[in-house]
Protein backbone atom coordinates (compact mmCIF):
# COMPACT_ATOMS: atom_id res chain seq x y z
CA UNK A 1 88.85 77.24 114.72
CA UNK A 2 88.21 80.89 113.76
CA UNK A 3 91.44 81.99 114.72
CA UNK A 4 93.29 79.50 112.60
CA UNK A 5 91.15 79.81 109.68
CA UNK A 6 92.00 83.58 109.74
CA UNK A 7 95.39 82.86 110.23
CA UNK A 8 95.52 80.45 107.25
CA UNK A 9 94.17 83.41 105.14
CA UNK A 10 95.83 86.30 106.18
CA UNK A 11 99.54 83.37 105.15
CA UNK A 12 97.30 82.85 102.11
CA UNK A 13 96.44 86.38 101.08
CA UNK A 14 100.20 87.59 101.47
CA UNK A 15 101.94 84.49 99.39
CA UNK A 16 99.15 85.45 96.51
CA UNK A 17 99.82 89.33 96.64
CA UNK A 18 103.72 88.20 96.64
CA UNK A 19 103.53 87.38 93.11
CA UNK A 20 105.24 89.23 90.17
CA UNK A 21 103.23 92.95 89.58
CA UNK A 22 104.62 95.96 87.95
CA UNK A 23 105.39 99.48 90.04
CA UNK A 24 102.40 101.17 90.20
CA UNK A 25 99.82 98.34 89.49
CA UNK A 26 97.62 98.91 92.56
CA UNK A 27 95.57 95.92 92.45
CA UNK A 28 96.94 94.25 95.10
CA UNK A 29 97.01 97.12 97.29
CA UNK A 30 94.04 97.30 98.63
CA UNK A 31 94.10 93.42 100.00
CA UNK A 32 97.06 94.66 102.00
CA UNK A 33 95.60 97.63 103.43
CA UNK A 34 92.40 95.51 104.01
CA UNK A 35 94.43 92.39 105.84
CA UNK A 36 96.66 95.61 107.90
CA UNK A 37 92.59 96.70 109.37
CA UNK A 38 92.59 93.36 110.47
CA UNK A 39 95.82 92.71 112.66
CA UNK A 40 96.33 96.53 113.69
CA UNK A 41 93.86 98.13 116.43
CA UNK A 42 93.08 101.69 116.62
CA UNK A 43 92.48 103.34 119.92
CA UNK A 44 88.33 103.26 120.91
CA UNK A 45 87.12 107.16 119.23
CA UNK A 46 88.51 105.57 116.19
CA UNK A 47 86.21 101.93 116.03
CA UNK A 48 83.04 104.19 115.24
CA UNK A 49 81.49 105.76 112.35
CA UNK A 50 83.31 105.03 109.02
CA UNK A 51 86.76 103.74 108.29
CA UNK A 52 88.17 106.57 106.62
CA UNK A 53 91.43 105.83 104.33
CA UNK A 54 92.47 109.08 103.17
CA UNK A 55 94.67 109.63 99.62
CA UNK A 56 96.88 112.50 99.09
CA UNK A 57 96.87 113.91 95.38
CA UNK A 58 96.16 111.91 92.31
CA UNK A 59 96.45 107.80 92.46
CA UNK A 60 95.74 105.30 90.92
CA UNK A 61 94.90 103.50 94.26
CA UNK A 62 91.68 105.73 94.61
CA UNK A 63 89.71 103.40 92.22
CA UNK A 64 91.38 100.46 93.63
CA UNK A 65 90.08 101.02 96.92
CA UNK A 66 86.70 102.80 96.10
CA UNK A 67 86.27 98.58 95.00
CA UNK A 68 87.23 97.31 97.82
CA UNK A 69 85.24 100.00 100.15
CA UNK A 70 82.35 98.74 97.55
CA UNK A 71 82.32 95.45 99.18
CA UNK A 72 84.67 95.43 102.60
CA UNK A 73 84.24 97.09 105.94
CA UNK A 74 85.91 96.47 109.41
CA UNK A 75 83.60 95.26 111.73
CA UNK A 76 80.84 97.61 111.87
CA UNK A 77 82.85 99.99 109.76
CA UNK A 78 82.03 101.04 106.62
CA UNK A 79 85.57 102.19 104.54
CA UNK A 80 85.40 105.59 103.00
CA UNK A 81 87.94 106.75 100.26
CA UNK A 82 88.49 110.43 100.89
CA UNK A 83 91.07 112.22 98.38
CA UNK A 84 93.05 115.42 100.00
CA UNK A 85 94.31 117.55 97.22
CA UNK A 86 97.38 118.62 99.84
CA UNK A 87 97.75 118.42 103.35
CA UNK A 88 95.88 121.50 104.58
CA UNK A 89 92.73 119.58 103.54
CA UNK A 90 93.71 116.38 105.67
CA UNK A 91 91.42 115.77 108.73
CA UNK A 92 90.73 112.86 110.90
CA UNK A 93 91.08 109.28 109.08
CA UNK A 94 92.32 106.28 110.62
CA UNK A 95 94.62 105.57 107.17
CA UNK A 96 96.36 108.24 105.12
CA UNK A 97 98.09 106.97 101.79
CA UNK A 98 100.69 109.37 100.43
CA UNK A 99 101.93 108.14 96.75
CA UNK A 100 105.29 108.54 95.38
CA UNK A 101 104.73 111.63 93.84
CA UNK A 102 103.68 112.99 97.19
CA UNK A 103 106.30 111.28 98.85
CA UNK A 104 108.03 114.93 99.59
CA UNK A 105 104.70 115.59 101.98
CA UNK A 106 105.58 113.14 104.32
CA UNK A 107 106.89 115.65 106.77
CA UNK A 108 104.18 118.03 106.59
CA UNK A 109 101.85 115.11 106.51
CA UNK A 110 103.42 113.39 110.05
CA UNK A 111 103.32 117.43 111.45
CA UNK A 112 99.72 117.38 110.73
CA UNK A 113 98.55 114.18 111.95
CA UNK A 114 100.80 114.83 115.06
CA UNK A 115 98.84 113.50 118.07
CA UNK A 116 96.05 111.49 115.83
CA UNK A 117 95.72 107.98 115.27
CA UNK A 118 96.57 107.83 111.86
CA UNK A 119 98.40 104.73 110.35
CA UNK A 120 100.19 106.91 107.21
CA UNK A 121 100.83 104.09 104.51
CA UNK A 122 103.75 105.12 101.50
CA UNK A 123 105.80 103.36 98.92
CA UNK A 124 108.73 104.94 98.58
CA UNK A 125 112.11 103.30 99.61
CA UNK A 126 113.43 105.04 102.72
CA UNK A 127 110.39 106.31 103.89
CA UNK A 128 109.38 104.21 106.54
CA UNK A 129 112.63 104.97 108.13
CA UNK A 130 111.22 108.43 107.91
CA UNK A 131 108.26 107.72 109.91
CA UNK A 132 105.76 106.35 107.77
CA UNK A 133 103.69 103.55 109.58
CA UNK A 134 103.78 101.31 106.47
CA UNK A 135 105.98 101.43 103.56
CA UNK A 136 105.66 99.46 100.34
CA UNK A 137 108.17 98.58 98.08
CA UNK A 138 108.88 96.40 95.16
CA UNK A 139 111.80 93.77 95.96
CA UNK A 140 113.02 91.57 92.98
CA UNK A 141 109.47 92.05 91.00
CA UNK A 142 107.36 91.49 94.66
CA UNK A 143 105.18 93.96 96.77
CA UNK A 144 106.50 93.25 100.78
CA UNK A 145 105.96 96.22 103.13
CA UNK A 146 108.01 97.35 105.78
CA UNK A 147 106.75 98.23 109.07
CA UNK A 148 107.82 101.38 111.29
CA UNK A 149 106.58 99.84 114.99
CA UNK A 150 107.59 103.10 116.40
CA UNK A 151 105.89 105.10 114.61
CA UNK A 152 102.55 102.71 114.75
CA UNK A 153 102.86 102.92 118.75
CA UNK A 154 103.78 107.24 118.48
CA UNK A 155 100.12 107.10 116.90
CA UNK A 156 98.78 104.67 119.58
CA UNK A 157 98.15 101.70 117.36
CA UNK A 158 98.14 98.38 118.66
CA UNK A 159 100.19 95.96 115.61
CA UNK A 160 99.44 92.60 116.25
CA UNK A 161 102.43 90.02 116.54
CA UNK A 162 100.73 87.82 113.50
CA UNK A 163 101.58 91.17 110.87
CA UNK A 164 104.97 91.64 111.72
CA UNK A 165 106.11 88.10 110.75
CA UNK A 166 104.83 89.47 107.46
CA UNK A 167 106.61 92.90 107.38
CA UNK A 168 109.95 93.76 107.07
CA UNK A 169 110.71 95.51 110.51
CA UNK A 170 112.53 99.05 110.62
């Protein structure tokens, strides 16, 4: 009964966040990133302490998901928004964000984070070709994501079967 009342919300959350939103307009953000903690497993040293999601630069998703951390954790997690000014200052966190105006850091970012467990989450088209984990885009007015599944299992993430009917796969 659990299971299918989870899967009933995790259809329900993404037809809701499918609505019409403009570029940029975070809000419905963090309800993906919280749904992804849900249906993606992170290797053991990563289930403890605090669910760090880590922001490169200046966003407008920081305040979206210092709301969500407000109220949210995974499991026994509490979330914890950390912002990295540039990528020197990255350090262990099981999510890393990297905005569009950061989108040239991907690279250095993927260099960095080269042997961690790190799900890197962008929204830039053609990025998740380029090895993001998660990419956002906007198609015809609509947030959908696309999902990298080699670069989830590179980082030794487990993505379950019920999030890739969601994503579009790359």
């Amino acid at each position: 009964m659990k299971l299918k009342l989870s899967k009933l919300l995790l259809v329900a959350t993404f037809i809701c966040m499918n609505s019409v939103v403009m570029a940029q307009d975070y809000k419905y953000h963090p309800s993906y990133i919280y749904n992804f903690t849900k249906y993606i497993q992170w290797p053991a040293n990563y289930q403890s302490g605090d669910f760090v999601i880590g922001v490169l630069g200046n966003s407008g998703i920081i305040a979206e998901l210092e709301k969500m951390a407000a109220t949210k954790s995974v499991g026994s997690q509490n979330f914890v928004i950390k912002k990295y000014s540039n990528i020197s200052e990255v350090d262990k966190c099981q999510m890393l964000f990297i905005p569009s105006n950061k989108s040239k850091d991907l690279a250095s970012a993927l260099e960095k984070l080269n042997g961690q467990s790190t799900l890197v989450l962008t929204e830039k088209p053609g990025l998740g070709v380029e090895g993001s984990g998660i990419n956002f885009i906007l198609d015809n007015g609509r947030w959908k994501f696309e999902l990298n599944e080699a670069a989830a299992a590179k980082n030794k993430l487990k993505v379950s079967s019920e999030l890739t009917r969601f994503a579009i796969l790359i």
